[in-house]
N, C-alpha and C. Protein backbone atom coordinates (compact mmCIF):
# COMPACT_ATOMS: atom_id res chain seq x y z
N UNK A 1 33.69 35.35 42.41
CA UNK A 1 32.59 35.82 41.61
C UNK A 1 33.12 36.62 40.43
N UNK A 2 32.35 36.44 39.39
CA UNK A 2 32.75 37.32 38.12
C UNK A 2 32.19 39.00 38.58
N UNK A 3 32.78 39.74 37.40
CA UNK A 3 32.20 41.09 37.42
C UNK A 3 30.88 41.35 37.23
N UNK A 4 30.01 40.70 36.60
CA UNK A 4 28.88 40.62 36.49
C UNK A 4 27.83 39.51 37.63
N UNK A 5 26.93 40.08 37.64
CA UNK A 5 25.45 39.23 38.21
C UNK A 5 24.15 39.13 37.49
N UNK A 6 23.42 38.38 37.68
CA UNK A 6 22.45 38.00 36.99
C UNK A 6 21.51 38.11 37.59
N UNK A 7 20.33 39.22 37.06
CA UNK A 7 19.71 39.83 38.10
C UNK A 7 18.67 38.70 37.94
N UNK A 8 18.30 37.89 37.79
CA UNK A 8 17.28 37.08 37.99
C UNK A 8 17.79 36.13 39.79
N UNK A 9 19.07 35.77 39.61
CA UNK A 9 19.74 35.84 40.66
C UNK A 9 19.49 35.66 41.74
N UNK A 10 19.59 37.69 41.85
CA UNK A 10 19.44 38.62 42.77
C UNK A 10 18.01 38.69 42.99
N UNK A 11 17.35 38.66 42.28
CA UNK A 11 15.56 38.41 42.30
C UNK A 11 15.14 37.40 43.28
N UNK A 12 15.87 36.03 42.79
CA UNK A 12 15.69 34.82 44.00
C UNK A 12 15.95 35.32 45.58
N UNK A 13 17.36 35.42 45.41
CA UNK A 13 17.52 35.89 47.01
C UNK A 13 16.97 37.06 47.53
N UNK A 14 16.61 37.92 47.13
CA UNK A 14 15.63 39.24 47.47
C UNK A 14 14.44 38.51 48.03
N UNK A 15 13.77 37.88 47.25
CA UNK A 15 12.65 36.89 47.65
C UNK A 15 12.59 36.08 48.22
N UNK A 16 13.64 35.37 48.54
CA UNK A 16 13.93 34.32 49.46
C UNK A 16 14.00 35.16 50.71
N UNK A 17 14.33 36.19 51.07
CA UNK A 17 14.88 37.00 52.39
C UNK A 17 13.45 37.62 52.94
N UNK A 18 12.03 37.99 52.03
CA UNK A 18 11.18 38.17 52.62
C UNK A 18 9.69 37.26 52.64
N UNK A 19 10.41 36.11 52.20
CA UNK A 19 9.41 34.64 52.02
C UNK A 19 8.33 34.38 53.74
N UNK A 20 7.43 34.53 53.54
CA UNK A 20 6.60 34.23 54.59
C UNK A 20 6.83 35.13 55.56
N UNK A 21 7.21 36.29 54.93
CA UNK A 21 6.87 37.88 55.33
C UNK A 21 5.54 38.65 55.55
N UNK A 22 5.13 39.78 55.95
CA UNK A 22 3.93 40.16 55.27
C UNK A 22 3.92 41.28 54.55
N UNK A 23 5.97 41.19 53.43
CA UNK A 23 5.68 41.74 52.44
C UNK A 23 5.90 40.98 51.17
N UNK A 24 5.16 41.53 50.00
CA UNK A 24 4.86 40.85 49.12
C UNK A 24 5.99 41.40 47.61
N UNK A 25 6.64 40.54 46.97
CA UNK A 25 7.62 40.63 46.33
C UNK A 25 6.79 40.53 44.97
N UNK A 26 7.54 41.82 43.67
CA UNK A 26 6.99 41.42 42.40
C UNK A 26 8.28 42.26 41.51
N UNK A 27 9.12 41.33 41.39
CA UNK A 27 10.57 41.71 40.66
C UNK A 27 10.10 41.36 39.70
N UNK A 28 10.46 42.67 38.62
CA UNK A 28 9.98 42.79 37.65
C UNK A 28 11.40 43.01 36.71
N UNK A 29 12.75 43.13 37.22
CA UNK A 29 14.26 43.41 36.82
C UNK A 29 14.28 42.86 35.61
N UNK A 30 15.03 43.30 34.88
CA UNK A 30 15.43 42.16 33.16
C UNK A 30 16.30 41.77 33.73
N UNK A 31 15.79 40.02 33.12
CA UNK A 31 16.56 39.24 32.85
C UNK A 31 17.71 39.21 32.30
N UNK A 32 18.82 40.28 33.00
CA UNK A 32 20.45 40.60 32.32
C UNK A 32 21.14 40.61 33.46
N UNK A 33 22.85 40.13 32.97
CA UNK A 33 23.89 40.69 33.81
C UNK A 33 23.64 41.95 33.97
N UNK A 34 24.01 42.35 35.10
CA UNK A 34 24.64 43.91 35.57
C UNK A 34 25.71 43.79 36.15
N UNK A 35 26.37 44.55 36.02
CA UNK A 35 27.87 45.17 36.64
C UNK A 35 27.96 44.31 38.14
N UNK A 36 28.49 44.21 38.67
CA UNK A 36 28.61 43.42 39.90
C UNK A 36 27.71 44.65 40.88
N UNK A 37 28.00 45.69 41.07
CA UNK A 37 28.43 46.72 42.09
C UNK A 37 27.07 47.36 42.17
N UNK A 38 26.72 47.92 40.18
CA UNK A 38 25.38 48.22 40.18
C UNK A 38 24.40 46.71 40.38
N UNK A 39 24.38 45.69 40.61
CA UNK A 39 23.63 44.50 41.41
C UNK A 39 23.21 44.64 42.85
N UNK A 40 24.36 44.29 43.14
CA UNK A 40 24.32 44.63 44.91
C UNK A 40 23.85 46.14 44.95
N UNK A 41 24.17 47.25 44.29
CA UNK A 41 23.25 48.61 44.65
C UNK A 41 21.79 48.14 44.69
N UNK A 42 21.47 47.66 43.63
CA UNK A 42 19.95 47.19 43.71
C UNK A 42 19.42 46.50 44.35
N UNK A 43 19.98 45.76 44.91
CA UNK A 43 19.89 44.61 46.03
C UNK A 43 20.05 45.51 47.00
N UNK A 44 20.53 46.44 47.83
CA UNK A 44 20.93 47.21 49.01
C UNK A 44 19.18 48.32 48.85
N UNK A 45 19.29 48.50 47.08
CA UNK A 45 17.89 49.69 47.48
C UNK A 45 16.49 48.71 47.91
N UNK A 46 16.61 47.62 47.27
CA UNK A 46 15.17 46.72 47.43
C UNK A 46 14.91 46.73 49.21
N UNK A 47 16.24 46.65 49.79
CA UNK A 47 16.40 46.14 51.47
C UNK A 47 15.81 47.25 51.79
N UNK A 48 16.50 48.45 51.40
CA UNK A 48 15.54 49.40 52.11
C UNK A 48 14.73 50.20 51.75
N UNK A 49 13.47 49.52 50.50
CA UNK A 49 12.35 49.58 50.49
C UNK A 49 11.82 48.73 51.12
N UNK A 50 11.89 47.79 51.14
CA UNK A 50 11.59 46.61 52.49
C UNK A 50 11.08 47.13 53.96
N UNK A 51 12.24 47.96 54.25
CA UNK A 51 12.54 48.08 55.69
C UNK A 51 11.76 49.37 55.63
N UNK A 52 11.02 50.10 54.61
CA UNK A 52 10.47 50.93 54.59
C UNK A 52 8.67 50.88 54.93
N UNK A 53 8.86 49.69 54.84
CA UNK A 53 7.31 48.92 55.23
C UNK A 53 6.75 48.47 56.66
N UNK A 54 6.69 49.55 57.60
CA UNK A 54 6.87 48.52 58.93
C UNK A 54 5.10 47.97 59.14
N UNK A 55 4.19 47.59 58.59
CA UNK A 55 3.26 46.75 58.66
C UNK A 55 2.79 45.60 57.43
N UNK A 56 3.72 45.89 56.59
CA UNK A 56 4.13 44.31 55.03
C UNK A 56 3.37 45.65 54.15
N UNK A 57 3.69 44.83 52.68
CA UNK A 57 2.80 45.92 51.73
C UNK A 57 3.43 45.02 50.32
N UNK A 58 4.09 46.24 49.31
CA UNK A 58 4.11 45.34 48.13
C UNK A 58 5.22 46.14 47.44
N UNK A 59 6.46 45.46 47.39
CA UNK A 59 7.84 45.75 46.85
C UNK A 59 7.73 45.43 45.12
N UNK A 60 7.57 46.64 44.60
CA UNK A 60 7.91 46.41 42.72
C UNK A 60 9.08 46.96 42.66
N UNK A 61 9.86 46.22 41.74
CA UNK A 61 11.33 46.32 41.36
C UNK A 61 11.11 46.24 39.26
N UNK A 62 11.94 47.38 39.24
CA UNK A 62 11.41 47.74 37.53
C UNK A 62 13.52 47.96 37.36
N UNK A 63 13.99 47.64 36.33
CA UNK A 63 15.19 47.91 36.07
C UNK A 63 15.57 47.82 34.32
N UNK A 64 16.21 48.76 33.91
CA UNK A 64 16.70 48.56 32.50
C UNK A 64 17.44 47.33 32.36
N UNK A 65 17.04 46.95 31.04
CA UNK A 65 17.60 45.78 30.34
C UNK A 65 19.22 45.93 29.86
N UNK A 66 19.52 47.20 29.68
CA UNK A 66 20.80 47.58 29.13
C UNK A 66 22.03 47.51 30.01
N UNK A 67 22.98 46.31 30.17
CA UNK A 67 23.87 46.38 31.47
C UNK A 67 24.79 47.41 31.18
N UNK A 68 24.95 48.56 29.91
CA UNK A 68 25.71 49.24 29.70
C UNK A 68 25.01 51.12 30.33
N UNK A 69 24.11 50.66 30.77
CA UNK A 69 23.32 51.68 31.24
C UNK A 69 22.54 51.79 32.30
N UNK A 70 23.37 50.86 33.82
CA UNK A 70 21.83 50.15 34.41
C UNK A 70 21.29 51.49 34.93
N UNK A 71 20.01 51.37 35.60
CA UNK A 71 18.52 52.12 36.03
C UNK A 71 18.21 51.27 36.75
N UNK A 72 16.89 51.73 37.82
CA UNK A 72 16.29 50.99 38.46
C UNK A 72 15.26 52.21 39.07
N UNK A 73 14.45 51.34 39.54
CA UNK A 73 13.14 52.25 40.28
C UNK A 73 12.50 50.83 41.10
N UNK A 74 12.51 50.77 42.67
CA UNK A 74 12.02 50.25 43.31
C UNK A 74 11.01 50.98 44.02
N UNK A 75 9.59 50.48 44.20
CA UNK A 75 8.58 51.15 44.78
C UNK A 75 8.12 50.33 46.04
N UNK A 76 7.98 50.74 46.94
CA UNK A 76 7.28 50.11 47.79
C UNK A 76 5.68 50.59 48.86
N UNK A 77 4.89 50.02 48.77
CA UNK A 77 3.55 50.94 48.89
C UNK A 77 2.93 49.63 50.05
N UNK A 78 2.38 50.42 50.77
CA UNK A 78 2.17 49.42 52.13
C UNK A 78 1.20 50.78 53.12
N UNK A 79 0.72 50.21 54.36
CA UNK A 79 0.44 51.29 55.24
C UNK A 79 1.46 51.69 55.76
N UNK A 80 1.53 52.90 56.37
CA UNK A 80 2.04 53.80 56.97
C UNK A 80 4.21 53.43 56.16
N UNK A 81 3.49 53.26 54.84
CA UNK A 81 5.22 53.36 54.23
C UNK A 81 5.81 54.74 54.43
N UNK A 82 7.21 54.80 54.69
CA UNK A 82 7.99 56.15 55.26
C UNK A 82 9.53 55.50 55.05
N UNK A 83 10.12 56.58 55.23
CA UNK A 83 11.33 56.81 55.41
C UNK A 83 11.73 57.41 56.43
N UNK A 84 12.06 56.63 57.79
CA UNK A 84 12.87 57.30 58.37
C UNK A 84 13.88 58.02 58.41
N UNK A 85 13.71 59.53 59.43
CA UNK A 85 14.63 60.39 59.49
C UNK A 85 16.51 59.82 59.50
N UNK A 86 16.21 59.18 60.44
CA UNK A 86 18.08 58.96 60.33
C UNK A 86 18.54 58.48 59.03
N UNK A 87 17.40 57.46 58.42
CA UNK A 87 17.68 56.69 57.11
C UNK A 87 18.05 57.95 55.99
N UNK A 88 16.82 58.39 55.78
CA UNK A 88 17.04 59.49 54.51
C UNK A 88 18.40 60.20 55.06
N UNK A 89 18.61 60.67 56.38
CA UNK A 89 20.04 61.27 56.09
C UNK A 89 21.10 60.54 55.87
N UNK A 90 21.19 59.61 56.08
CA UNK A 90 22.67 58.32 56.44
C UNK A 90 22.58 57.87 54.64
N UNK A 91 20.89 58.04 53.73
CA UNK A 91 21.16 57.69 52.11
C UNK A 91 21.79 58.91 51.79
N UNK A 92 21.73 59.84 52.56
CA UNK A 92 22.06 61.21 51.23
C UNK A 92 24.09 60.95 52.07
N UNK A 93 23.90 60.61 52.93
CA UNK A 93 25.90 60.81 53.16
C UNK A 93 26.11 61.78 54.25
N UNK A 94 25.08 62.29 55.03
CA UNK A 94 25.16 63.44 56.08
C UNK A 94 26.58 62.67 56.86
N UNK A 95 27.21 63.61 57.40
CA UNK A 95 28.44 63.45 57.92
C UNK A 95 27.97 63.98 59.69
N UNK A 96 28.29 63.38 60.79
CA UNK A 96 27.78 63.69 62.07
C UNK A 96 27.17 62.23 62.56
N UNK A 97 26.73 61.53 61.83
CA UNK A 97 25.37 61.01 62.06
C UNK A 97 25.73 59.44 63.18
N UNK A 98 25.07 59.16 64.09
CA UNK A 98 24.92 58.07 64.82
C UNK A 98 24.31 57.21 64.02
N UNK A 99 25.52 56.05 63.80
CA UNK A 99 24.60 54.86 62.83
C UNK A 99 24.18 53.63 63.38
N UNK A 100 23.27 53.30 63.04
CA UNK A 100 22.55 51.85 63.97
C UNK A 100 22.22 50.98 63.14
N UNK A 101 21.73 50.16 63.45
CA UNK A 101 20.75 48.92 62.54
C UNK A 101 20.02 49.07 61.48
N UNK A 102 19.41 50.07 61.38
CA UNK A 102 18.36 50.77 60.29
C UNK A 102 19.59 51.53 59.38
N UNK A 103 20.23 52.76 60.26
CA UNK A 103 20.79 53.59 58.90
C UNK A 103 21.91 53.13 58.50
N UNK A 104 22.56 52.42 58.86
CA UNK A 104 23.90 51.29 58.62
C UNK A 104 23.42 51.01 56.63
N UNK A 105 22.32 50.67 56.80
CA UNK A 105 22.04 49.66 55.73
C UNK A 105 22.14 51.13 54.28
N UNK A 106 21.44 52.02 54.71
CA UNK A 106 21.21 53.41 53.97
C UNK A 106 22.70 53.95 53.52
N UNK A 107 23.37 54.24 54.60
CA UNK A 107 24.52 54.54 54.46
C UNK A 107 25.46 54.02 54.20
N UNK A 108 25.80 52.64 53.76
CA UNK A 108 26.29 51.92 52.76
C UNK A 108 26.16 52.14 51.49
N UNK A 109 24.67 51.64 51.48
CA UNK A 109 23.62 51.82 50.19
C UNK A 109 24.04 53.65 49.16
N UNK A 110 24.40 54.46 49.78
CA UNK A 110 25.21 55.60 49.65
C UNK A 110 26.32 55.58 49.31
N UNK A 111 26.93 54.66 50.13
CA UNK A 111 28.17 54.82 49.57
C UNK A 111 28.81 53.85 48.39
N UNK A 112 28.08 52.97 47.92
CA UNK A 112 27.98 52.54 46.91
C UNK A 112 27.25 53.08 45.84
N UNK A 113 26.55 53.60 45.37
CA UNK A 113 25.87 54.34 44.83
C UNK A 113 26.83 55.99 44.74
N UNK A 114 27.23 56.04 45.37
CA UNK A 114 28.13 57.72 45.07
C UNK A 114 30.05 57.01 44.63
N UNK A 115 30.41 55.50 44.91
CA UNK A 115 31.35 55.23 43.95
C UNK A 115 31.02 54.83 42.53
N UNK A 116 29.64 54.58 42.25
CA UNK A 116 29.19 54.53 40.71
C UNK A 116 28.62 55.57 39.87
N UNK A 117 28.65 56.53 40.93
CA UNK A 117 27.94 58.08 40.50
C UNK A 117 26.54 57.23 39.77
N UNK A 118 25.95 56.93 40.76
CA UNK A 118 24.49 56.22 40.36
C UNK A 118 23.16 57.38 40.67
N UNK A 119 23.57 58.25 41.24
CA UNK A 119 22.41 59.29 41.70
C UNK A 119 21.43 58.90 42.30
N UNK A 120 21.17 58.57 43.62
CA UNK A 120 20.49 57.50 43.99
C UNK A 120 19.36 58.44 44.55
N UNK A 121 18.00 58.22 44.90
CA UNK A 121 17.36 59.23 45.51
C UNK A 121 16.27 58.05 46.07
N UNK A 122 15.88 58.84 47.52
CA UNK A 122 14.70 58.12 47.81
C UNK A 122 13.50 59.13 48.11
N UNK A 123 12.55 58.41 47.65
CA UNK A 123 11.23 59.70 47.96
C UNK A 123 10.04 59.09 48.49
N UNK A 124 9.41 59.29 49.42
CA UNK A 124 7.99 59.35 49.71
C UNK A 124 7.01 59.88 49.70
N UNK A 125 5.92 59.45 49.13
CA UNK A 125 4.80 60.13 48.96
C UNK A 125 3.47 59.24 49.31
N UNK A 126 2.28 59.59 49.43
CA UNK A 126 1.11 58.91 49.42
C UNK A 126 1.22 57.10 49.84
N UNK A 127 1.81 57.00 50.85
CA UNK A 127 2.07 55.81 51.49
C UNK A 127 2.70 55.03 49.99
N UNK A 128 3.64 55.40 49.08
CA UNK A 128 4.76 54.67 48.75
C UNK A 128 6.04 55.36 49.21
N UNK A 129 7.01 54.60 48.88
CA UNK A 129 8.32 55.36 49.18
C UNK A 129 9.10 54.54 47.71
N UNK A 130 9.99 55.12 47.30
CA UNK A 130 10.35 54.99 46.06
C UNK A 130 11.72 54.97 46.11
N UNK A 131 13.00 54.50 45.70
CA UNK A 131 14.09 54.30 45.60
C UNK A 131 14.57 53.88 44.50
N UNK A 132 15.68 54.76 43.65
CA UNK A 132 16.10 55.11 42.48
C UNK A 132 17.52 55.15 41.85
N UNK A 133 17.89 54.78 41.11
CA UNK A 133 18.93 54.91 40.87
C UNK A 133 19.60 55.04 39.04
N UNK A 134 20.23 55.73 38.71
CA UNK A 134 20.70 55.56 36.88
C UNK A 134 20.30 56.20 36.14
């Protein structure tokens, strides 16, 4: 693979992975290369806005056009959307932590995001949960 990806891409397979789901995909990313690393970050935050949905809902993906500057803001808004406890700690890098199936994915997602000094944050509020990065 080259250094770059093409987030339209990454859009397909994001969508392909929750096809006849009962969550609903609306990638909204520019149509640009990004950095390889910041790609897959975005691809790792979409998963776990995804996984942030445990009854389906509706994943928006918004990202700068500038591959010399990427950004991103994934929202995901569904019933009872949350962030689990182990998750939010295993995104921020807590050190101690028992990792499983769920925070595995977070705590990657961390540690990619803290080798790009991407500032990654996740937040919930009012049945969305939000995941950020740039």
């Amino acid at each position: 693979m080259g250094a770059e990806l093409d987030l339209t891409e990454v859009g397909r397979i994001v969508c392909g992975l929750v096809e006849g789901s009962k969550t609903e995909m609306d990638w909204q990313a520019a149509p640009v290369n990004w950095p390889k690393d910041w790609a897959k970050l975005l691809m790792n935050a979409t998963l776990l806005a995804i996984d942030s949905l445990p009854r389906g809902g509706r994943v928006a993906v918004e990202s700068s056009g500038d591959p010399a500057a990427p950004r991103f803001i994934v929202r995901a808004t569904g019933v009872n959307a949350r962030i689990l406890e182990d998750v939010e700690r295993a995104a921020r890098g807590e050190t101690g932590l028992t990792l499983d199936g769920r925070s595995i994915q977070a705590f990657l997602t961390y540690r990619l995001a803290r080798s790009l000094n991407a500032g990654l944050t996740l937040t919930a509020h009012d049945g969305t949960v939000e995941v950020a990065a740039g």
